[in-house]
C-alpha atoms as a PDB file:
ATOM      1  CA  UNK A   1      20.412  23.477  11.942  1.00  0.00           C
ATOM      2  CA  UNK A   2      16.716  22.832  10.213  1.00  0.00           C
ATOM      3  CA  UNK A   3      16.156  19.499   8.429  1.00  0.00           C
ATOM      4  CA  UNK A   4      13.273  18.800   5.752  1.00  0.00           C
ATOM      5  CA  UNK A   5      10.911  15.691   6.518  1.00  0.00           C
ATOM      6  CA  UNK A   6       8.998  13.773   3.901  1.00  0.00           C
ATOM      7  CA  UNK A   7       6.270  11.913   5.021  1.00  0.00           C
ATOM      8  CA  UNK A   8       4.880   8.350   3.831  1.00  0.00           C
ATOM      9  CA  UNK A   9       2.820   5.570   4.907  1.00  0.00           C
ATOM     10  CA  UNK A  10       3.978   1.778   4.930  1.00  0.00           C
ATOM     11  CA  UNK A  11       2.563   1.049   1.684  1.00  0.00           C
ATOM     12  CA  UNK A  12       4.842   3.809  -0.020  1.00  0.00           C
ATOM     13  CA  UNK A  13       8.238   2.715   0.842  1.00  0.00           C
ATOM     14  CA  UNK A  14       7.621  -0.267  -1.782  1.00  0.00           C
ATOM     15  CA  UNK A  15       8.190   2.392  -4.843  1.00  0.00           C
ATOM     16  CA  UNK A  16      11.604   3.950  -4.681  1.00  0.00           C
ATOM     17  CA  UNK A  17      10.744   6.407  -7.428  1.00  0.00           C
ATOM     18  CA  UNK A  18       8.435   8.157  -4.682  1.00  0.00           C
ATOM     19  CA  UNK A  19      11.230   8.725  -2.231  1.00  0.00           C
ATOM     20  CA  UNK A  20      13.653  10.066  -5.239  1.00  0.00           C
ATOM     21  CA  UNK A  21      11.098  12.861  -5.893  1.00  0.00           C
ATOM     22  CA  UNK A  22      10.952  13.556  -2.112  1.00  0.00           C
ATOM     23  CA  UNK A  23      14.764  13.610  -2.073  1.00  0.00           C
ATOM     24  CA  UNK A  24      15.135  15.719  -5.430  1.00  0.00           C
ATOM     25  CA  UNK A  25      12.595  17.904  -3.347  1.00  0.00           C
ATOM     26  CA  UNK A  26      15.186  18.438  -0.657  1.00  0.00           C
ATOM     27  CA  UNK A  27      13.869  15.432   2.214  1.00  0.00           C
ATOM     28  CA  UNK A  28      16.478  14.776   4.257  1.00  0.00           C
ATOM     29  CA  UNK A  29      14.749  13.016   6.408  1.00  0.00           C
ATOM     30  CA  UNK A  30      11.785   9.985   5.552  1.00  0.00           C
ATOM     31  CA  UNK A  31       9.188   9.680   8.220  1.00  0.00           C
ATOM     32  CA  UNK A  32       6.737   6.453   7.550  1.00  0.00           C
ATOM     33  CA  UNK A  33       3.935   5.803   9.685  1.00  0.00           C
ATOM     34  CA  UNK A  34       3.143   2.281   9.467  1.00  0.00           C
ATOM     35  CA  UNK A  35       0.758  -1.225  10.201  1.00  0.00           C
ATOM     36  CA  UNK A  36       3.251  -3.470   8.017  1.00  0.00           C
ATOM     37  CA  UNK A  37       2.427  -7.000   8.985  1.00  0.00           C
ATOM     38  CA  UNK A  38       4.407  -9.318  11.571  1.00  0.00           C
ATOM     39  CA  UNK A  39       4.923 -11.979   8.445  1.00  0.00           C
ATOM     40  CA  UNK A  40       6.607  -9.698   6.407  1.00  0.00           C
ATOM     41  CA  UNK A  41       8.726  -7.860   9.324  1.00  0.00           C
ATOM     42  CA  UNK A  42      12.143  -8.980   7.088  1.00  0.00           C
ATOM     43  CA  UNK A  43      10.531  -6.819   4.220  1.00  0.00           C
ATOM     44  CA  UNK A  44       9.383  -4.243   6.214  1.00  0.00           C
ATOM     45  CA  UNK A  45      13.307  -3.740   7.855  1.00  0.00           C
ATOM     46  CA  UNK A  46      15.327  -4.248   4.267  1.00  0.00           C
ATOM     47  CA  UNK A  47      13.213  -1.919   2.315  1.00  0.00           C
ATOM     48  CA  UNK A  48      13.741   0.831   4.963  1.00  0.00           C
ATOM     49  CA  UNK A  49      17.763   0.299   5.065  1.00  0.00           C
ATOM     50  CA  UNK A  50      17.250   0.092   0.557  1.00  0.00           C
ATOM     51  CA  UNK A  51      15.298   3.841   0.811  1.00  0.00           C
ATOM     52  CA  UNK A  52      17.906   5.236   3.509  1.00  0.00           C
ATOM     53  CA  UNK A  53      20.804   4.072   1.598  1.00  0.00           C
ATOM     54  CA  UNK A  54      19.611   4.862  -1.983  1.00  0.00           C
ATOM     55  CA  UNK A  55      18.884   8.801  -0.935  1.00  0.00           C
ATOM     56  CA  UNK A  56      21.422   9.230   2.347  1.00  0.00           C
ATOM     57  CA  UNK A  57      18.331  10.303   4.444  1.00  0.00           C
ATOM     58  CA  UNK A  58      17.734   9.413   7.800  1.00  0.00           C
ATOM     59  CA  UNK A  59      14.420   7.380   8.229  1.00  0.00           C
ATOM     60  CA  UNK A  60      12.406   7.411  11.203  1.00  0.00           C
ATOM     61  CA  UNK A  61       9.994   4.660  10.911  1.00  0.00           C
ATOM     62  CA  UNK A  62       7.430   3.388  13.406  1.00  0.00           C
ATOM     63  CA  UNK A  63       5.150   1.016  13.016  1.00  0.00           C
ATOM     64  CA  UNK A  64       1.843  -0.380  14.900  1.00  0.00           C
ATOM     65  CA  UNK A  65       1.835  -3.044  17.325  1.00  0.00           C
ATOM     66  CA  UNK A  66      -1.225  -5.598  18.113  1.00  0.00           C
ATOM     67  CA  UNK A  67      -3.990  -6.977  15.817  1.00  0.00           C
ATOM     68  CA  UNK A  68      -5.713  -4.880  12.823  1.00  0.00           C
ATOM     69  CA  UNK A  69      -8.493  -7.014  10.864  1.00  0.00           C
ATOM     70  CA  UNK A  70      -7.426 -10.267  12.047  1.00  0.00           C
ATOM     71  CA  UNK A  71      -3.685  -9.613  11.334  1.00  0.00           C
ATOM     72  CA  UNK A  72      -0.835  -9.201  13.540  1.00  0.00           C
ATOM     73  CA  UNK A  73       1.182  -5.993  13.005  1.00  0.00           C
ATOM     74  CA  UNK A  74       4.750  -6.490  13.307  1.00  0.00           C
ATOM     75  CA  UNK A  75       6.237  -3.246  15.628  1.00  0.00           C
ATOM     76  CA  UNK A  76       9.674  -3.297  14.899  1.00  0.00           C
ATOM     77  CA  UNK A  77       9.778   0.756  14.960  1.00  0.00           C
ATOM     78  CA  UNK A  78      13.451   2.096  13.659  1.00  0.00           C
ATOM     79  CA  UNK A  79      15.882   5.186  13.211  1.00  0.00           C
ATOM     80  CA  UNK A  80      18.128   4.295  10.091  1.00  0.00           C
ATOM     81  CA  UNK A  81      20.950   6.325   9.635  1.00  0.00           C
ATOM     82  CA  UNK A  82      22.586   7.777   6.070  1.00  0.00           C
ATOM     83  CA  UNK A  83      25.140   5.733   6.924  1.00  0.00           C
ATOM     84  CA  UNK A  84      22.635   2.209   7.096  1.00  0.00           C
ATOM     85  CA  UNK A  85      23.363   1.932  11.124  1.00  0.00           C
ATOM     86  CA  UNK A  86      19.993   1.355  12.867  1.00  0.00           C
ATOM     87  CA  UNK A  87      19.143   1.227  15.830  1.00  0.00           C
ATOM     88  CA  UNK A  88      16.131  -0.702  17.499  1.00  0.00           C
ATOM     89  CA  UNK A  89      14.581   1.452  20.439  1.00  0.00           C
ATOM     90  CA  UNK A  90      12.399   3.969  18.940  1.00  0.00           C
ATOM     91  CA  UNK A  91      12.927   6.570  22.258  1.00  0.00           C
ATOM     92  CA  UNK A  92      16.379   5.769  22.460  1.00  0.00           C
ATOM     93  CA  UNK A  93      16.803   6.313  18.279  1.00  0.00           C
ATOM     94  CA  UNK A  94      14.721   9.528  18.495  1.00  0.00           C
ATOM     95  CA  UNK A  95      16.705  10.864  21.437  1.00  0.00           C
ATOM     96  CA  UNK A  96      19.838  10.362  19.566  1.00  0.00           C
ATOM     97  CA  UNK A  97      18.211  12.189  16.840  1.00  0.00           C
ATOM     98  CA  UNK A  98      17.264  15.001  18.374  1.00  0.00           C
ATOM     99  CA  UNK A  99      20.334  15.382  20.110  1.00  0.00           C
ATOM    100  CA  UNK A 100      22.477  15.450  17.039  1.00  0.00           C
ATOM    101  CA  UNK A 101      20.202  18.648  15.238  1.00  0.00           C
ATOM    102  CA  UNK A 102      19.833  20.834  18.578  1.00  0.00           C
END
């Protein structure tokens, strides 16, 4: 079977409304690329759960590691489920993933 992917950056995933027109636009699943900060990691983790559960998408979200401008980015990548499971262990998410649409 063939999913549709939205795409967003980290930023994004703060404005629901953008995710509803991606839905209404038939995303079924939310791919963010990411550099959300290692302060905010809590943030970063409960708004992705918030945009899975408020559309039933899956979300693949990954997010940079190390130091960007003096600030420490938090990793943390994820695969959220539809049904607000995640799973930490971005190659273990994605192979689930992938194994579930082939």
């Amino acid at each position: 079977s063939e999913y549709k992917f939205g795409f967003c950056i980290c930023y994004d995933i703060r404005f629901p409304e953008l995710m509803r027109k991606l839905t209404y636009n038939g995303m079924e699943v939310l791919i963010v690329s990411a550099a959300w900060p290692e302060s905010r990691i809590d943030h970063w983790k409960k708004l992705l759960v918030a945009r899975a559960i408020e559309n039933q998408v899956f979300v693949i979200a990954v997010n940079a590691v190390g130091t960007q401008g003096g600030t420490k980015l938090g990793g943390n990548s994820l695969f959220i489920s539809i049904y607000s499971s995640k799973w930490s262990g971005f190659t273990l998410a994605l192979t689930i993933f992938i194994n579930s649409i082939i």
